[in-house]
PDB file of N, CA and C in Angstrom:
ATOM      1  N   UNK A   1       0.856  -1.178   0.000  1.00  0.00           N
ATOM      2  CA  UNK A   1       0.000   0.000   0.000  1.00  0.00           C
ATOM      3  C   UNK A   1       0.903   1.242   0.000  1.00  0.00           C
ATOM      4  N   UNK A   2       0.907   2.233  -0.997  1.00  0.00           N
ATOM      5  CA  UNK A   2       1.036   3.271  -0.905  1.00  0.00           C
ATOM      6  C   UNK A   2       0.737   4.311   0.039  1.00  0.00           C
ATOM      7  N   UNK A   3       1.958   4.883   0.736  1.00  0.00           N
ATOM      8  CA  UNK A   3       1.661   5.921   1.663  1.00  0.00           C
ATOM      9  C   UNK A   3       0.531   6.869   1.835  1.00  0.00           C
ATOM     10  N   UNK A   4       0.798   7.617   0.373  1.00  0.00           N
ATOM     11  CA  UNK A   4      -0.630   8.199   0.382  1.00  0.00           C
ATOM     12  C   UNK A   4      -2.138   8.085   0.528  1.00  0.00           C
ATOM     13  N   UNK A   5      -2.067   6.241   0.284  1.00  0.00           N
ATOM     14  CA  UNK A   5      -3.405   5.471   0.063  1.00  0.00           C
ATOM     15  C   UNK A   5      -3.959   5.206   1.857  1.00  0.00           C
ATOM     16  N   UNK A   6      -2.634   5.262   2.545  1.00  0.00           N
ATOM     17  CA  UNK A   6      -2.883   4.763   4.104  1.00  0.00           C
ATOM     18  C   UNK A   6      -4.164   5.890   4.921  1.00  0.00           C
ATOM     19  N   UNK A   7      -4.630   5.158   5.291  1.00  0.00           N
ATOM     20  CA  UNK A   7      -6.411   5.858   5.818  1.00  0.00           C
ATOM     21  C   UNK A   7      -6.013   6.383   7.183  1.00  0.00           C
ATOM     22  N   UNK A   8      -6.511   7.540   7.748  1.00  0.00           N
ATOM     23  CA  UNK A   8      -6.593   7.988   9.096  1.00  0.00           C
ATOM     24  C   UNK A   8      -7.952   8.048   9.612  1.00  0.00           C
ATOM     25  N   UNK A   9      -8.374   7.401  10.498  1.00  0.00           N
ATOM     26  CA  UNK A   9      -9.673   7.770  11.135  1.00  0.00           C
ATOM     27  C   UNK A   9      -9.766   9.040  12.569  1.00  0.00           C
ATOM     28  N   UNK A  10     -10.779   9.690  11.848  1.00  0.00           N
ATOM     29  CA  UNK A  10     -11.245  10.968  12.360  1.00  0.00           C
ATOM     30  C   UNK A  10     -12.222  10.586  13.469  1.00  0.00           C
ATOM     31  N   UNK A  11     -12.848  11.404  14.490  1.00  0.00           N
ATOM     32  CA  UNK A  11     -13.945  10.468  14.972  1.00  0.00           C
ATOM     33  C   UNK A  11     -14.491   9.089  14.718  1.00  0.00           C
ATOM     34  N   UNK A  12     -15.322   9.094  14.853  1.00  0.00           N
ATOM     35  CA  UNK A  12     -15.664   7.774  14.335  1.00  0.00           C
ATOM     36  C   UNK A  12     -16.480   7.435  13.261  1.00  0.00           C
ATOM     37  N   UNK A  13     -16.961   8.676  12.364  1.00  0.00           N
ATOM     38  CA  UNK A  13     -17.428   8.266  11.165  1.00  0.00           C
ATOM     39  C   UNK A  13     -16.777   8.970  10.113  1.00  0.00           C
ATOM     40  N   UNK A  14     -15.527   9.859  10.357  1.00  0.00           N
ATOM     41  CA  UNK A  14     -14.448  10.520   9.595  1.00  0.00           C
ATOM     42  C   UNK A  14     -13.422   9.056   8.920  1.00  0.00           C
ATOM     43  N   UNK A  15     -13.003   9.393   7.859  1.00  0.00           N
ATOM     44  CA  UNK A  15     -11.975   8.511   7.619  1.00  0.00           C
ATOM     45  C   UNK A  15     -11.408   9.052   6.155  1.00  0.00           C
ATOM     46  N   UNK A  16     -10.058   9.844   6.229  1.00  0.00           N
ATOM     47  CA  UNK A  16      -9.307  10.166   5.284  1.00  0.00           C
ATOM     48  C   UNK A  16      -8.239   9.653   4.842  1.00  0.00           C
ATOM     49  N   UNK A  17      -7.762   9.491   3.456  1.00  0.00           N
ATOM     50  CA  UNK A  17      -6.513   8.780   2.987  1.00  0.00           C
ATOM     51  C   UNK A  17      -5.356  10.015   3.642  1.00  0.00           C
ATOM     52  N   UNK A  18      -4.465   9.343   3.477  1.00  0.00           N
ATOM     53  CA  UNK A  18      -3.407  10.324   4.101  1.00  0.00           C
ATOM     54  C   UNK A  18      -3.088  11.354   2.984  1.00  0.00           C
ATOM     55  N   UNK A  19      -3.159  11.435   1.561  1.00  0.00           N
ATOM     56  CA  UNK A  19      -3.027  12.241   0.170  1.00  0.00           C
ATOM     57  C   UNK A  19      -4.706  12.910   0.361  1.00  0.00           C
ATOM     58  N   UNK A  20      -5.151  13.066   0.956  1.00  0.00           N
ATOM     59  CA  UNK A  20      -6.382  13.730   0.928  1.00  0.00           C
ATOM     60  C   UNK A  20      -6.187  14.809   2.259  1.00  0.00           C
ATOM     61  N   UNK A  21      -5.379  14.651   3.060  1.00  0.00           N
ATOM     62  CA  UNK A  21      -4.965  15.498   3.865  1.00  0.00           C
ATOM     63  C   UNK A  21      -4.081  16.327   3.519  1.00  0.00           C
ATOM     64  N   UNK A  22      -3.090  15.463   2.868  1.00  0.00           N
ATOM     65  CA  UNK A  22      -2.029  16.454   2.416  1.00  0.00           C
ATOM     66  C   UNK A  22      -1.652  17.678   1.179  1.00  0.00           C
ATOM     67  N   UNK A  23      -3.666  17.187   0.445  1.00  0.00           N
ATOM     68  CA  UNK A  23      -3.915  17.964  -0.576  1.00  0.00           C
ATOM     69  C   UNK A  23      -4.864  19.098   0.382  1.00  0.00           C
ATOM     70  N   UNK A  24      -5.251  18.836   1.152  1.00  0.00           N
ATOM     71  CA  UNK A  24      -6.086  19.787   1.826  1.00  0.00           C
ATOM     72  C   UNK A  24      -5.122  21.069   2.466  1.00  0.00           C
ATOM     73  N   UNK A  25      -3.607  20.472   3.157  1.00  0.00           N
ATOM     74  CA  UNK A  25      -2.954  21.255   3.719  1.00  0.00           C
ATOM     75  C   UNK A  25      -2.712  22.645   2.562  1.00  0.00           C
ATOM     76  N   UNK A  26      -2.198  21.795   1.319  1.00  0.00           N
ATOM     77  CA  UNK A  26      -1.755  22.537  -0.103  1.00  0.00           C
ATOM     78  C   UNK A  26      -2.901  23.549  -0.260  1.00  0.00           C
ATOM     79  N   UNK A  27      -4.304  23.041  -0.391  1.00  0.00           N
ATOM     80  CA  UNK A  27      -5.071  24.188  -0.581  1.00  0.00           C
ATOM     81  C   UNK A  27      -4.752  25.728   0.087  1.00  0.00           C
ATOM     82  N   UNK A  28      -5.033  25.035   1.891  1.00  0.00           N
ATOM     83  CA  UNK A  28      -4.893  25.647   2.609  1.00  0.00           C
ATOM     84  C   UNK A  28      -4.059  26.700   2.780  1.00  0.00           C
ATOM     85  N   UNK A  29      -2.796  26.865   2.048  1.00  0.00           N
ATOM     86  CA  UNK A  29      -1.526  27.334   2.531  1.00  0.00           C
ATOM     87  C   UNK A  29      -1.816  28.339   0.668  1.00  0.00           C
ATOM     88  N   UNK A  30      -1.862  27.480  -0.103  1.00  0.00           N
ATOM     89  CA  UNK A  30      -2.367  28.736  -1.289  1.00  0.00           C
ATOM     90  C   UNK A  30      -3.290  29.259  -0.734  1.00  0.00           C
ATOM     91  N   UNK A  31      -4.424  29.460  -0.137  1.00  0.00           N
ATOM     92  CA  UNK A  31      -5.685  30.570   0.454  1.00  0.00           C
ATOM     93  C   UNK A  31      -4.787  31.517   1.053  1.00  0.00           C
ATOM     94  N   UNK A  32      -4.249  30.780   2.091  1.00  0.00           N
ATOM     95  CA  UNK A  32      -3.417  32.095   2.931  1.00  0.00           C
ATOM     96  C   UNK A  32      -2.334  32.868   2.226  1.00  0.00           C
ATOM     97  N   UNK A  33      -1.616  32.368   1.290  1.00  0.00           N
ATOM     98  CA  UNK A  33      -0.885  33.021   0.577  1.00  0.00           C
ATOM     99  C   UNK A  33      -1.523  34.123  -0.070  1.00  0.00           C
ATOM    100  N   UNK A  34      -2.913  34.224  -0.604  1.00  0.00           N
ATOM    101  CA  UNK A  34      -2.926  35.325  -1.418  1.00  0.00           C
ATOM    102  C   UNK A  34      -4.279  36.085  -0.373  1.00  0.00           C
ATOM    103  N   UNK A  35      -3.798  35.811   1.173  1.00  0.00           N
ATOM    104  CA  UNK A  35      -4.535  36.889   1.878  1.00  0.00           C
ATOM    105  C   UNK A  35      -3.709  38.557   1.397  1.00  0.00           C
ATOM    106  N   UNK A  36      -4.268  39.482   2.063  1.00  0.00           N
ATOM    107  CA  UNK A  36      -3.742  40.719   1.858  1.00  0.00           C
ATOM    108  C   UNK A  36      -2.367  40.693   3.694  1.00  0.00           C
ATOM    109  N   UNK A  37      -1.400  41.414   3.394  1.00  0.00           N
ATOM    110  CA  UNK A  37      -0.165  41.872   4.727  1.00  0.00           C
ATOM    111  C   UNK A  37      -1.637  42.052   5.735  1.00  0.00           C
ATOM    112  N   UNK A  38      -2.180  42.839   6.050  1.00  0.00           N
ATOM    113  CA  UNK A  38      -3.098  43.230   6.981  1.00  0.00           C
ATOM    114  C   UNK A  38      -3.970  42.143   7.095  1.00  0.00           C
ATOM    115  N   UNK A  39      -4.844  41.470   6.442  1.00  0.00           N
ATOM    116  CA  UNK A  39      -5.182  40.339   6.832  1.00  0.00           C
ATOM    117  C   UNK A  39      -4.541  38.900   7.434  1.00  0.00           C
ATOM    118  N   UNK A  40      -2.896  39.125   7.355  1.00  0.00           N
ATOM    119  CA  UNK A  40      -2.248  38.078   7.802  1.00  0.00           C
ATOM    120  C   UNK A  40      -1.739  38.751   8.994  1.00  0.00           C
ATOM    121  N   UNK A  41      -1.761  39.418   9.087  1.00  0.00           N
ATOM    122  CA  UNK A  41      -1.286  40.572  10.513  1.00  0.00           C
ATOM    123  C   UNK A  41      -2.178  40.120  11.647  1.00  0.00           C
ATOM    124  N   UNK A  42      -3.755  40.569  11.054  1.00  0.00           N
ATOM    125  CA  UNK A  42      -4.647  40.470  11.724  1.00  0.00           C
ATOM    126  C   UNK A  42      -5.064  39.028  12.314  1.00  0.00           C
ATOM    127  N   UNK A  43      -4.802  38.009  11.554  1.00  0.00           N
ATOM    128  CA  UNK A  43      -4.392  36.507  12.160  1.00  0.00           C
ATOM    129  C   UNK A  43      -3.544  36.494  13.012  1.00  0.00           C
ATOM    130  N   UNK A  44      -2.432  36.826  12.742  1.00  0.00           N
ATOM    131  CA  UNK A  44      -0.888  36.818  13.547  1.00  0.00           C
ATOM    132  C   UNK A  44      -1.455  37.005  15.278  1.00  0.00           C
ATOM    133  N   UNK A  45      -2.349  38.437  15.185  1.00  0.00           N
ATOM    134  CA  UNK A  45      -2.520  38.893  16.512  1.00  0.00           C
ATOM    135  C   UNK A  45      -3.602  37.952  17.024  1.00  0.00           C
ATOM    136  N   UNK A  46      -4.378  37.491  16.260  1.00  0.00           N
ATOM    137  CA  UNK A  46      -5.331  36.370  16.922  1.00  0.00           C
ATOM    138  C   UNK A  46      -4.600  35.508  17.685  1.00  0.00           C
ATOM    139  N   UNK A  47      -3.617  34.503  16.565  1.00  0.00           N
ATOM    140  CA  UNK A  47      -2.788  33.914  17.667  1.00  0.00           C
ATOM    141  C   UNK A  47      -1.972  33.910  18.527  1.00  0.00           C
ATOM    142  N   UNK A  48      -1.530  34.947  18.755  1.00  0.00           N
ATOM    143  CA  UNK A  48      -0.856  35.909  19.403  1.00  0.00           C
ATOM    144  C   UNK A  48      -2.141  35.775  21.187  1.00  0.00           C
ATOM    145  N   UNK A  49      -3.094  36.272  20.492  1.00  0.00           N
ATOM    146  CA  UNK A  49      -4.410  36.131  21.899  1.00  0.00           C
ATOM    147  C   UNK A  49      -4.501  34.729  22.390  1.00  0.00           C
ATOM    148  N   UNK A  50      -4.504  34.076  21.438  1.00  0.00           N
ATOM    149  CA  UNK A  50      -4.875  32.800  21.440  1.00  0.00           C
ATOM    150  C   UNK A  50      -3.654  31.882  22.778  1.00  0.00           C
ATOM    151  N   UNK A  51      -2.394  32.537  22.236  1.00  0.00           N
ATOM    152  CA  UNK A  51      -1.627  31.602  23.213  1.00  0.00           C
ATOM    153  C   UNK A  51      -0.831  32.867  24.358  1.00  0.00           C
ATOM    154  N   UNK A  52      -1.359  33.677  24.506  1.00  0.00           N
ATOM    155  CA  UNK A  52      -1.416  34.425  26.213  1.00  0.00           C
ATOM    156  C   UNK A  52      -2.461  33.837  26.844  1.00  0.00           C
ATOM    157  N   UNK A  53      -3.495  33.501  26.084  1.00  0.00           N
ATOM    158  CA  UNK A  53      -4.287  32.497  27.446  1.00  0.00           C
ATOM    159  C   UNK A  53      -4.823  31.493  27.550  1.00  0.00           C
ATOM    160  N   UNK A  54      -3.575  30.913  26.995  1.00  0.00           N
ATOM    161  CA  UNK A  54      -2.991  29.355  26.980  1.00  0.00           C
ATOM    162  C   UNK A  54      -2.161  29.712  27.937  1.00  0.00           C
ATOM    163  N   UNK A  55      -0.785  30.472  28.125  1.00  0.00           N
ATOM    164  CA  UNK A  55       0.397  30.512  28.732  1.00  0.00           C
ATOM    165  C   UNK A  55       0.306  31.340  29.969  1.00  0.00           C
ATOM    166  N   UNK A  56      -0.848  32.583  29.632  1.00  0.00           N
ATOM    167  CA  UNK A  56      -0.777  33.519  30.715  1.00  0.00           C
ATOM    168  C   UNK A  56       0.004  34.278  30.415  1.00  0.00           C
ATOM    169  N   UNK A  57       0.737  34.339  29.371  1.00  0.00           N
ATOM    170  CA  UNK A  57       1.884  35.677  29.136  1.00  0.00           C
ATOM    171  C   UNK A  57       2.630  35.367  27.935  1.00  0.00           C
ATOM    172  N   UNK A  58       2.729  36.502  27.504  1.00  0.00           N
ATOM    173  CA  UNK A  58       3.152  36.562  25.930  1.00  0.00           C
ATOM    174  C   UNK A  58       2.811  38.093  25.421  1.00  0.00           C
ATOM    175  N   UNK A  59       3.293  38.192  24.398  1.00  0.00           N
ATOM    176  CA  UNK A  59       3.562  39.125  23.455  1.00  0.00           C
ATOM    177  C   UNK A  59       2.039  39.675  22.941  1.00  0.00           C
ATOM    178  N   UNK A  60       0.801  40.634  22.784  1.00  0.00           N
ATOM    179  CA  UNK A  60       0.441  40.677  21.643  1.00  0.00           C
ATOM    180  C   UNK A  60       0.247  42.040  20.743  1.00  0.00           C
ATOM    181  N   UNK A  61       0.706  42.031  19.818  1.00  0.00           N
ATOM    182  CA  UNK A  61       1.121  43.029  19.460  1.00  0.00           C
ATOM    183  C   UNK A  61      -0.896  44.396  18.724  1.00  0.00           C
ATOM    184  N   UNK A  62      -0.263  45.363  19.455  1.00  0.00           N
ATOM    185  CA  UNK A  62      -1.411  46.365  18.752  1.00  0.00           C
ATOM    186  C   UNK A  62      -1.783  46.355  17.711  1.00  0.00           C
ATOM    187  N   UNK A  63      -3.032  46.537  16.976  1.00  0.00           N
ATOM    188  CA  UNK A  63      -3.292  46.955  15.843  1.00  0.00           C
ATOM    189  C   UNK A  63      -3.760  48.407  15.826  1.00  0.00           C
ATOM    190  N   UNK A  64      -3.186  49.615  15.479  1.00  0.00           N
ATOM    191  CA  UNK A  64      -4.138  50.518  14.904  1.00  0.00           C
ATOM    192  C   UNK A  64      -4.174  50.827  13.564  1.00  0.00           C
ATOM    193  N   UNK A  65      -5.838  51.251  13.440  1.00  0.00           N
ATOM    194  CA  UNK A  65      -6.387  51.245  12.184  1.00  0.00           C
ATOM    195  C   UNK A  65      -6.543  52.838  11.818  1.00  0.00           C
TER     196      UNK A  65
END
Protein backbone atom coordinates (compact mmCIF):
# COMPACT_ATOMS: atom_id res chain seq x y z
CA UNK A 1 0.00 0.00 0.00
CA UNK A 2 1.04 3.27 -0.90
CA UNK A 3 1.66 5.92 1.66
CA UNK A 4 -0.63 8.20 0.38
CA UNK A 5 -3.41 5.47 0.06
CA UNK A 6 -2.88 4.76 4.10
CA UNK A 7 -6.41 5.86 5.82
CA UNK A 8 -6.59 7.99 9.10
CA UNK A 9 -9.67 7.77 11.13
CA UNK A 10 -11.24 10.97 12.36
CA UNK A 11 -13.95 10.47 14.97
CA UNK A 12 -15.66 7.77 14.33
CA UNK A 13 -17.43 8.27 11.16
CA UNK A 14 -14.45 10.52 9.60
CA UNK A 15 -11.98 8.51 7.62
CA UNK A 16 -9.31 10.17 5.28
CA UNK A 17 -6.51 8.78 2.99
CA UNK A 18 -3.41 10.32 4.10
CA UNK A 19 -3.03 12.24 0.17
CA UNK A 20 -6.38 13.73 0.93
CA UNK A 21 -4.97 15.50 3.86
CA UNK A 22 -2.03 16.45 2.42
CA UNK A 23 -3.92 17.96 -0.58
CA UNK A 24 -6.09 19.79 1.83
CA UNK A 25 -2.95 21.26 3.72
CA UNK A 26 -1.75 22.54 -0.10
CA UNK A 27 -5.07 24.19 -0.58
CA UNK A 28 -4.89 25.65 2.61
CA UNK A 29 -1.53 27.33 2.53
CA UNK A 30 -2.37 28.74 -1.29
CA UNK A 31 -5.68 30.57 0.45
CA UNK A 32 -3.42 32.10 2.93
CA UNK A 33 -0.89 33.02 0.58
CA UNK A 34 -2.93 35.32 -1.42
CA UNK A 35 -4.54 36.89 1.88
CA UNK A 36 -3.74 40.72 1.86
CA UNK A 37 -0.16 41.87 4.73
CA UNK A 38 -3.10 43.23 6.98
CA UNK A 39 -5.18 40.34 6.83
CA UNK A 40 -2.25 38.08 7.80
CA UNK A 41 -1.29 40.57 10.51
CA UNK A 42 -4.65 40.47 11.72
CA UNK A 43 -4.39 36.51 12.16
CA UNK A 44 -0.89 36.82 13.55
CA UNK A 45 -2.52 38.89 16.51
CA UNK A 46 -5.33 36.37 16.92
CA UNK A 47 -2.79 33.91 17.67
CA UNK A 48 -0.86 35.91 19.40
CA UNK A 49 -4.41 36.13 21.90
CA UNK A 50 -4.87 32.80 21.44
CA UNK A 51 -1.63 31.60 23.21
CA UNK A 52 -1.42 34.42 26.21
CA UNK A 53 -4.29 32.50 27.45
CA UNK A 54 -2.99 29.35 26.98
CA UNK A 55 0.40 30.51 28.73
CA UNK A 56 -0.78 33.52 30.72
CA UNK A 57 1.88 35.68 29.14
CA UNK A 58 3.15 36.56 25.93
CA UNK A 59 3.56 39.13 23.45
CA UNK A 60 0.44 40.68 21.64
CA UNK A 61 1.12 43.03 19.46
CA UNK A 62 -1.41 46.36 18.75
CA UNK A 63 -3.29 46.95 15.84
CA UNK A 64 -4.14 50.52 14.90
CA UNK A 65 -6.39 51.24 12.18
Amino acid sequence: MKEDEKKIIFDKDKILRRGEIFEGKERFHKEQAKLSFEEKIKILVKLQRIARSIKGKGIVWEIKE
